[in-house]
PDB file of N, CA and C in Angstrom:
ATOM      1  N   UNK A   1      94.908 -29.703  82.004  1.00  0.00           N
ATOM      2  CA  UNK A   1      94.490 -30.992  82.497  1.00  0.00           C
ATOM      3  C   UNK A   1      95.612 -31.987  82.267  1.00  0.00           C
ATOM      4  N   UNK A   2      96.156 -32.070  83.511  1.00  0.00           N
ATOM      5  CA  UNK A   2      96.873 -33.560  82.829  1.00  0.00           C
ATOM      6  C   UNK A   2      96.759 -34.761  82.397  1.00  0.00           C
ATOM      7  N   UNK A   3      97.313 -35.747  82.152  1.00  0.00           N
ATOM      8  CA  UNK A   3      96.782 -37.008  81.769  1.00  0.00           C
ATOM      9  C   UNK A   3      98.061 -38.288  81.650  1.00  0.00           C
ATOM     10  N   UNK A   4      97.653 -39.041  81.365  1.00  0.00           N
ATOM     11  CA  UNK A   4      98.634 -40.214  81.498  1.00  0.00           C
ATOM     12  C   UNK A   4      97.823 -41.693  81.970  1.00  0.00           C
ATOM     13  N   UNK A   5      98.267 -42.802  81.331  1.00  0.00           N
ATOM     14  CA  UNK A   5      97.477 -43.852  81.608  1.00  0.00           C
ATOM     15  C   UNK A   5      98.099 -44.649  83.056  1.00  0.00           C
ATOM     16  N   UNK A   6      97.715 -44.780  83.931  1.00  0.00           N
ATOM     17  CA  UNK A   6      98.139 -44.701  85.427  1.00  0.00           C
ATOM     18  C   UNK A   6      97.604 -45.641  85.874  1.00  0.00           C
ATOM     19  N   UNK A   7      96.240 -46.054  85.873  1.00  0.00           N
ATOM     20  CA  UNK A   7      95.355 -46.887  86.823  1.00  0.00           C
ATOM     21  C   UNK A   7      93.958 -47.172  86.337  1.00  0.00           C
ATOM     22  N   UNK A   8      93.454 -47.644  86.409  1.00  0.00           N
ATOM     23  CA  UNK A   8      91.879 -47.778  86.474  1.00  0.00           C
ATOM     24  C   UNK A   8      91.529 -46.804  87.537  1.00  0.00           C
ATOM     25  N   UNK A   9      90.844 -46.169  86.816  1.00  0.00           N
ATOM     26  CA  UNK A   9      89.943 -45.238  87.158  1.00  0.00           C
ATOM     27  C   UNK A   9      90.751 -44.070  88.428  1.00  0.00           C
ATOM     28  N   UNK A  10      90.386 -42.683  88.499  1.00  0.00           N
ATOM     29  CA  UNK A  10      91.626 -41.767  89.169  1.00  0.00           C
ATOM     30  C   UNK A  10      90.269 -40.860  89.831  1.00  0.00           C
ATOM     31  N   UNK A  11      90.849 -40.036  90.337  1.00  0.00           N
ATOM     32  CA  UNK A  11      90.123 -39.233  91.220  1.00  0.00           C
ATOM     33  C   UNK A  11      91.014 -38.000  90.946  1.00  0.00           C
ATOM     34  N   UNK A  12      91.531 -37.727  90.491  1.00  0.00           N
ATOM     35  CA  UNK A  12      92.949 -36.577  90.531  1.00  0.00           C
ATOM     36  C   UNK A  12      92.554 -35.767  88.922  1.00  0.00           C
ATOM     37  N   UNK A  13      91.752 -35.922  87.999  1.00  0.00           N
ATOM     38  CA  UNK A  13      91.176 -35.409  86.830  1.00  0.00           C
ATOM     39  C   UNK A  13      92.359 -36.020  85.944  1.00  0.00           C
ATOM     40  N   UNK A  14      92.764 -37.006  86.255  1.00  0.00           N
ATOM     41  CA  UNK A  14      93.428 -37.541  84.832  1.00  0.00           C
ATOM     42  C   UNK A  14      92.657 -38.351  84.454  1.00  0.00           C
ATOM     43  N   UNK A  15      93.291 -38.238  82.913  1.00  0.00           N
ATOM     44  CA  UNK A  15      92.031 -39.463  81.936  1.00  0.00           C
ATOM     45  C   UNK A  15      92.638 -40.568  81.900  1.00  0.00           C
ATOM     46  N   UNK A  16      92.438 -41.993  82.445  1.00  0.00           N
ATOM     47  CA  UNK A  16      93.522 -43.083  82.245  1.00  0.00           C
ATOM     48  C   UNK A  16      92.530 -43.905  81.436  1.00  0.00           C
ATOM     49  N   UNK A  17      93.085 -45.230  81.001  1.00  0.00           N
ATOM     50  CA  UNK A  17      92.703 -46.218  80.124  1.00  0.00           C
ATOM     51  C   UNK A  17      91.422 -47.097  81.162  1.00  0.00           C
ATOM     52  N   UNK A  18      90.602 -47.423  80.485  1.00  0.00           N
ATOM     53  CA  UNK A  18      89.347 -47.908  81.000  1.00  0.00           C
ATOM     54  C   UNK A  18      88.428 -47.267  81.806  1.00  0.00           C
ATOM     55  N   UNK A  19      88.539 -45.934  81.686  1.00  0.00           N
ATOM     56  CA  UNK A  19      87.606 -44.997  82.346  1.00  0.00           C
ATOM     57  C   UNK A  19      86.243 -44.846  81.207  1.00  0.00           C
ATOM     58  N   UNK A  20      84.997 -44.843  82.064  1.00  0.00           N
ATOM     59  CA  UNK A  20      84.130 -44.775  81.354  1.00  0.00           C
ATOM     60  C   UNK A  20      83.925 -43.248  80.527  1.00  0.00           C
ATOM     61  N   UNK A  21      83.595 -42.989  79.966  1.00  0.00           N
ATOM     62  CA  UNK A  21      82.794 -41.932  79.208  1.00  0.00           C
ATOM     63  C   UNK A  21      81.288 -41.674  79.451  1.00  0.00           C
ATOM     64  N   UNK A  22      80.837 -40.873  79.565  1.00  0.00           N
ATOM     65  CA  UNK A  22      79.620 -39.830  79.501  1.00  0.00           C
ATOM     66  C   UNK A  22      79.181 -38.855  78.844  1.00  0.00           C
ATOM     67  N   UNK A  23      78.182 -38.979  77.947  1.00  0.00           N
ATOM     68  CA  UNK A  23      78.087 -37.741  77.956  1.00  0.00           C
ATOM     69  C   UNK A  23      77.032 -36.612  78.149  1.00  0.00           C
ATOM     70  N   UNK A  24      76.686 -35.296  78.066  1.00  0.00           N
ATOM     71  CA  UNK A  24      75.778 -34.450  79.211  1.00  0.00           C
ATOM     72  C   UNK A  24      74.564 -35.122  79.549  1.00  0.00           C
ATOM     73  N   UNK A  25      74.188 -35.908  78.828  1.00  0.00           N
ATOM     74  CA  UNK A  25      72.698 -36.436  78.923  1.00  0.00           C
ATOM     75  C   UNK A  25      72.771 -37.672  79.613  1.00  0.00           C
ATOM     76  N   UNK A  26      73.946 -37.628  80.489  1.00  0.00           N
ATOM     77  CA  UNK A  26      74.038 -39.077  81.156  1.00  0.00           C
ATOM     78  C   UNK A  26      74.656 -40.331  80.582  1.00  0.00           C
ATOM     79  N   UNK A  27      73.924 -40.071  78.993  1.00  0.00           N
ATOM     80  CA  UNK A  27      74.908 -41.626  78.412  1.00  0.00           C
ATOM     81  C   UNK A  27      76.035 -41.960  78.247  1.00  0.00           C
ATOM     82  N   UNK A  28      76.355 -43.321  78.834  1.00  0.00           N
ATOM     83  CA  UNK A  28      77.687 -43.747  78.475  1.00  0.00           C
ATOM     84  C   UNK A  28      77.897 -43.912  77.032  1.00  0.00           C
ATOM     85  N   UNK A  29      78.770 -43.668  76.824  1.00  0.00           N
ATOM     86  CA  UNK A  29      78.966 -43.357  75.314  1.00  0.00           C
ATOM     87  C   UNK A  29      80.231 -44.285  74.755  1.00  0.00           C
ATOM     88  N   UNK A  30      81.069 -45.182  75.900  1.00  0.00           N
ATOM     89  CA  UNK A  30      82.168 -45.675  75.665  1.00  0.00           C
ATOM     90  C   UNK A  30      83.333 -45.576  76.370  1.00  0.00           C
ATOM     91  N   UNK A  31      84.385 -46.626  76.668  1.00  0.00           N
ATOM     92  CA  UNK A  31      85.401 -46.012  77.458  1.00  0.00           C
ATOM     93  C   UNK A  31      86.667 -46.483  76.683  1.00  0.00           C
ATOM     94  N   UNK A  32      87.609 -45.463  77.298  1.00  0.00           N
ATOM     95  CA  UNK A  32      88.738 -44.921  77.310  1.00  0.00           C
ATOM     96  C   UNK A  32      89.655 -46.216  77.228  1.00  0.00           C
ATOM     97  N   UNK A  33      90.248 -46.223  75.935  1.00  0.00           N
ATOM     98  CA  UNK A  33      91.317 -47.106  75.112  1.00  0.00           C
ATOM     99  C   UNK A  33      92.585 -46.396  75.533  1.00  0.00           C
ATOM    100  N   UNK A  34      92.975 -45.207  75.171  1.00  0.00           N
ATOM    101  CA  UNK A  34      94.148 -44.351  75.641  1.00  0.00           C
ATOM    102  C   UNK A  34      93.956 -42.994  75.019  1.00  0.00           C
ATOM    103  N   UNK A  35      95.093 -42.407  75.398  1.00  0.00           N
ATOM    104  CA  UNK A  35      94.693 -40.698  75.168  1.00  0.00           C
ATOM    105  C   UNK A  35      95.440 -40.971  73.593  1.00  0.00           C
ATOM    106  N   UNK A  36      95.137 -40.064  72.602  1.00  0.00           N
ATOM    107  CA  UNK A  36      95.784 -40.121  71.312  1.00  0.00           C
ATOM    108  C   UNK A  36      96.013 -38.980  71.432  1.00  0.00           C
ATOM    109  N   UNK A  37      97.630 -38.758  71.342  1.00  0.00           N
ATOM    110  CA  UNK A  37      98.209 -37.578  71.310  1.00  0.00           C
ATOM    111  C   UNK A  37      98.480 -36.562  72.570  1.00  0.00           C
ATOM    112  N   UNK A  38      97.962 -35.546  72.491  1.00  0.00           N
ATOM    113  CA  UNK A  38      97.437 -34.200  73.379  1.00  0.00           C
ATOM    114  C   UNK A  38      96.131 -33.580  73.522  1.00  0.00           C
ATOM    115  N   UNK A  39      95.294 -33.912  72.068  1.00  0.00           N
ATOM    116  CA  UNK A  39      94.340 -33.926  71.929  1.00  0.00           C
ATOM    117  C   UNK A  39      92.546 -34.274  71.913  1.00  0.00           C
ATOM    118  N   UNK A  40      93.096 -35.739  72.010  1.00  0.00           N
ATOM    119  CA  UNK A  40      91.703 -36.435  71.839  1.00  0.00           C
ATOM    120  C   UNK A  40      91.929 -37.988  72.649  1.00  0.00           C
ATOM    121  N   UNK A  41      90.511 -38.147  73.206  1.00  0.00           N
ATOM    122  CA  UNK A  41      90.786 -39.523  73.157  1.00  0.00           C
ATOM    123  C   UNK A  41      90.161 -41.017  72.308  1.00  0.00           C
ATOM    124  N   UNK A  42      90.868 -41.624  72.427  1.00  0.00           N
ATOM    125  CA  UNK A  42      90.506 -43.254  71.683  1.00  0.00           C
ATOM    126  C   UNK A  42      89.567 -44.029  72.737  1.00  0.00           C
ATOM    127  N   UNK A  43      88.367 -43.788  72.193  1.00  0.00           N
ATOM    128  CA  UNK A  43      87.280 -44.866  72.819  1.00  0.00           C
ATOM    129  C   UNK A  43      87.687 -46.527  72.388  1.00  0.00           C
ATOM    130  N   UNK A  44      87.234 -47.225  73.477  1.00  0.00           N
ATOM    131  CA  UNK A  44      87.532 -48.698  73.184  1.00  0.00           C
ATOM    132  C   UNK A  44      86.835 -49.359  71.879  1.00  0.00           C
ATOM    133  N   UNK A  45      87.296 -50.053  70.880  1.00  0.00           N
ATOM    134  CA  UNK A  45      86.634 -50.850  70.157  1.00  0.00           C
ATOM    135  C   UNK A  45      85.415 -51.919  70.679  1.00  0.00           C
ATOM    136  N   UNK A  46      85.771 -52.196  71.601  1.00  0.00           N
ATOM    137  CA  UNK A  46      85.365 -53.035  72.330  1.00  0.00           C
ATOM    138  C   UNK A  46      83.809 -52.353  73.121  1.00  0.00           C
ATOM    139  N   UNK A  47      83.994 -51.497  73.404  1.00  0.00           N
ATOM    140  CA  UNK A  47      82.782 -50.761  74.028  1.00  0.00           C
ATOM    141  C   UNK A  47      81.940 -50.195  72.816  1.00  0.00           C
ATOM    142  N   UNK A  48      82.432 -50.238  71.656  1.00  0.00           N
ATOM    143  CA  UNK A  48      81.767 -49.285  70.898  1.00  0.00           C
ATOM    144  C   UNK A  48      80.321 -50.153  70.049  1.00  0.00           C
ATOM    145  N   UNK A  49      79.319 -49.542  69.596  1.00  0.00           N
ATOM    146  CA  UNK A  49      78.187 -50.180  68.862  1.00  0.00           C
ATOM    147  C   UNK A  49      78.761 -51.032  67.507  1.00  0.00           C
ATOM    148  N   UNK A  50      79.819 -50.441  66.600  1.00  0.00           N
ATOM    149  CA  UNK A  50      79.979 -50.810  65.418  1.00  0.00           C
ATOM    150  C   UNK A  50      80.766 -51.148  65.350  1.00  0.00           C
ATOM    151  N   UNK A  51      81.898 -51.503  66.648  1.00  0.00           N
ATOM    152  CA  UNK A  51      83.060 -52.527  66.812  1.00  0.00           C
ATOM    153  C   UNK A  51      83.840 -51.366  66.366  1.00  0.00           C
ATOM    154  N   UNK A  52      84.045 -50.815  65.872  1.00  0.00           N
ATOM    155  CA  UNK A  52      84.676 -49.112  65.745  1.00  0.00           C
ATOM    156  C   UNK A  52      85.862 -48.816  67.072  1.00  0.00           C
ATOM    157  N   UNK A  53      87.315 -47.938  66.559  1.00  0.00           N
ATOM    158  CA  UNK A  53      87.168 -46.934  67.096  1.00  0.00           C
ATOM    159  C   UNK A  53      86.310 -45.674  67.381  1.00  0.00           C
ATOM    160  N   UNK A  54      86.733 -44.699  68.398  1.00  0.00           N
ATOM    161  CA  UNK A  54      86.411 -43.677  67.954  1.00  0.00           C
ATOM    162  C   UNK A  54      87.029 -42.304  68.330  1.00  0.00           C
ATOM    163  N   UNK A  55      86.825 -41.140  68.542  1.00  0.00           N
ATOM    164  CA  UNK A  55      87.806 -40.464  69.193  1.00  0.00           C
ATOM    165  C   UNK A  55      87.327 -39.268  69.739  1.00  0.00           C
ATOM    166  N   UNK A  56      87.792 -39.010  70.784  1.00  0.00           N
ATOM    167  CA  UNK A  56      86.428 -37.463  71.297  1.00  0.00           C
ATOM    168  C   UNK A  56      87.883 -36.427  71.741  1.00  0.00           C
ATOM    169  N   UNK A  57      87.592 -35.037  71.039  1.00  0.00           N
ATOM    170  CA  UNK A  57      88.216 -34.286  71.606  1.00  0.00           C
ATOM    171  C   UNK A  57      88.627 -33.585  73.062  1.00  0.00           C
ATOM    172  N   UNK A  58      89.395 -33.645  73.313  1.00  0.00           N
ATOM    173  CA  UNK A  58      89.708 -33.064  74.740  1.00  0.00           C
ATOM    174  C   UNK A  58      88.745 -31.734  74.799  1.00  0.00           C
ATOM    175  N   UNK A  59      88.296 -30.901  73.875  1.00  0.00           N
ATOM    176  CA  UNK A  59      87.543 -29.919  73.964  1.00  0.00           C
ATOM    177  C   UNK A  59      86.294 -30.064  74.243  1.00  0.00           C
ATOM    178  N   UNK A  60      85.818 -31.292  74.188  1.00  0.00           N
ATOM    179  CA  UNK A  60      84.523 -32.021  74.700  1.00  0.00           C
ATOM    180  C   UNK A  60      84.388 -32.456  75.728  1.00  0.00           C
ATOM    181  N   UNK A  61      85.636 -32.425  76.686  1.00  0.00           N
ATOM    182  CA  UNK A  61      85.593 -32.742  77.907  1.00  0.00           C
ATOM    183  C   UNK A  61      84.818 -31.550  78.825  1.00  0.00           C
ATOM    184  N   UNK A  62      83.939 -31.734  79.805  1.00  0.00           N
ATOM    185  CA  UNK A  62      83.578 -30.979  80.771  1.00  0.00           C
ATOM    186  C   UNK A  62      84.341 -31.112  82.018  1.00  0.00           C
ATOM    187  N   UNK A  63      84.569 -32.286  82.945  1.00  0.00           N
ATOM    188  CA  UNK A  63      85.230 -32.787  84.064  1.00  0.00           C
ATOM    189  C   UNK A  63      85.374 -33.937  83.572  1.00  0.00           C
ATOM    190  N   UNK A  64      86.321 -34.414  84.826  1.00  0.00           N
ATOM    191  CA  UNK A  64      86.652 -35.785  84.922  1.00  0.00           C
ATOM    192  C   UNK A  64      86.950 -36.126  86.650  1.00  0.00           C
ATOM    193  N   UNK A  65      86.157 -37.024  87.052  1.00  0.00           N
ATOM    194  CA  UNK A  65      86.485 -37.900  88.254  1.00  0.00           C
ATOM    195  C   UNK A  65      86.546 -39.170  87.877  1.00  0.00           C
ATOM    196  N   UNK A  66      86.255 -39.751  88.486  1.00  0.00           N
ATOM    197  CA  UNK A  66      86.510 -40.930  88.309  1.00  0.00           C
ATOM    198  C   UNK A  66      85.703 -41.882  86.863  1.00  0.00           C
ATOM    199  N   UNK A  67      85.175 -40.475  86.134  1.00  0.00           N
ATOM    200  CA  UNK A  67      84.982 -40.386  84.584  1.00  0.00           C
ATOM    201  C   UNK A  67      85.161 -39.753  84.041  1.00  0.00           C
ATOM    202  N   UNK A  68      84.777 -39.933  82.698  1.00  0.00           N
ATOM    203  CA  UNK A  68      85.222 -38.518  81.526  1.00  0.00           C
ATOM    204  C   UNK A  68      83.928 -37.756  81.174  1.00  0.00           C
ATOM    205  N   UNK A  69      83.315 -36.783  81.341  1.00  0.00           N
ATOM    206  CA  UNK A  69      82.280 -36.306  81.256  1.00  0.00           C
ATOM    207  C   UNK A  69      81.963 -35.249  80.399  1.00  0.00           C
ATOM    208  N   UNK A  70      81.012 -35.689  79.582  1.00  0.00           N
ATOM    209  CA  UNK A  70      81.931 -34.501  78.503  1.00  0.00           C
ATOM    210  C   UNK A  70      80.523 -33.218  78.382  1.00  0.00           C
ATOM    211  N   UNK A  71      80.676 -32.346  77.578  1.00  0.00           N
ATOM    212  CA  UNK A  71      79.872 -31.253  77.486  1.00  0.00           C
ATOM    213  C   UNK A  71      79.017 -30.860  75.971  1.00  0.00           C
ATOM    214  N   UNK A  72      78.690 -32.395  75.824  1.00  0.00           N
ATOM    215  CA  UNK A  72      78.306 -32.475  74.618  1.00  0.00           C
ATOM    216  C   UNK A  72      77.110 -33.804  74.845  1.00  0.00           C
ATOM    217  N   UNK A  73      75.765 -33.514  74.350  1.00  0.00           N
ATOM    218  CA  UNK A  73      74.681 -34.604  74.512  1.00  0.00           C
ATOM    219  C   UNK A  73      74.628 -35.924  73.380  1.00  0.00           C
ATOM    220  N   UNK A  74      74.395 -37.045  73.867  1.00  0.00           N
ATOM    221  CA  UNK A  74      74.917 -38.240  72.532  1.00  0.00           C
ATOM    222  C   UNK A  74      74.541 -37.661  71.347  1.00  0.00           C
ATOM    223  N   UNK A  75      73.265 -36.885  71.158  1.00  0.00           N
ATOM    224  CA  UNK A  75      72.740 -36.449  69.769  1.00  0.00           C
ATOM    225  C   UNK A  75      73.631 -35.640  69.283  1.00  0.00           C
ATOM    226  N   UNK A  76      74.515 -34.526  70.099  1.00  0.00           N
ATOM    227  CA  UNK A  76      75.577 -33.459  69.277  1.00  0.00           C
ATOM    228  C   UNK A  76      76.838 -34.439  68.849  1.00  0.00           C
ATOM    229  N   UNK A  77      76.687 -35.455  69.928  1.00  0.00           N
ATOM    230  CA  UNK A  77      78.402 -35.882  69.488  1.00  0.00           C
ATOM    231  C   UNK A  77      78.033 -37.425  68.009  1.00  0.00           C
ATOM    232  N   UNK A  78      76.557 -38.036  68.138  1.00  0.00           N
ATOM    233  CA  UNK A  78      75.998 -38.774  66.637  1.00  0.00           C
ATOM    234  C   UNK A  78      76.568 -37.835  65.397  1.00  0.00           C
ATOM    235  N   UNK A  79      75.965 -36.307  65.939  1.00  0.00           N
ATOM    236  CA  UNK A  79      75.726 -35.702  64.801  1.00  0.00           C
ATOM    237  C   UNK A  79      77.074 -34.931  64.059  1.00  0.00           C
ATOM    238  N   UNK A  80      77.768 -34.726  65.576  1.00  0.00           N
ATOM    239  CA  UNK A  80      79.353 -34.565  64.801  1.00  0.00           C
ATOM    240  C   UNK A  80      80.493 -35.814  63.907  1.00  0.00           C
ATOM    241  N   UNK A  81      79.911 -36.477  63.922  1.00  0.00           N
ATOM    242  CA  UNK A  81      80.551 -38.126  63.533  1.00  0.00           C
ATOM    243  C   UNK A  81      80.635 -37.996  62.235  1.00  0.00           C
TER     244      UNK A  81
END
């Protein structure tokens, strides 16, 4: 998967900065601050409940269009925290 911060919002499966997040159960869960590293990404402080970063592994990703959609339900990814 490639990636790179490019644009608001992509159609091409890259993850860029201000793309929303999802996850399997539909919920938005937060969006996309920038990619950290190769690995994971940095949810916005700003989007988040506890004014928090946060960071979701690229291995949690399912697809991406013109979001990040991941393969994990808010309760697995609460409970991995």
């Amino acid at each position: 998967m490639a990636t790179g911060a490019v644009r608001e919002g992509s159609d091409d499966g890259r993850i860029v900065e201000h793309m929303e997040v999802y996850a399997s159960d539909g919920t938005k869960i937060g969006t996309v601050d920038h990619m950290e590293g190769t690995d994971r990404i940095k949810l916005a402080k700003t989007t988040s409940p506890d004014g928090q970063h946060h960071y979701v592994p690229l291995s949690w990703v399912d697809h991406v269009d013109r979001h990040v959609h991941l393969n994990r339900t808010l309760a697995e990814i609460k409970a991995a925290r």
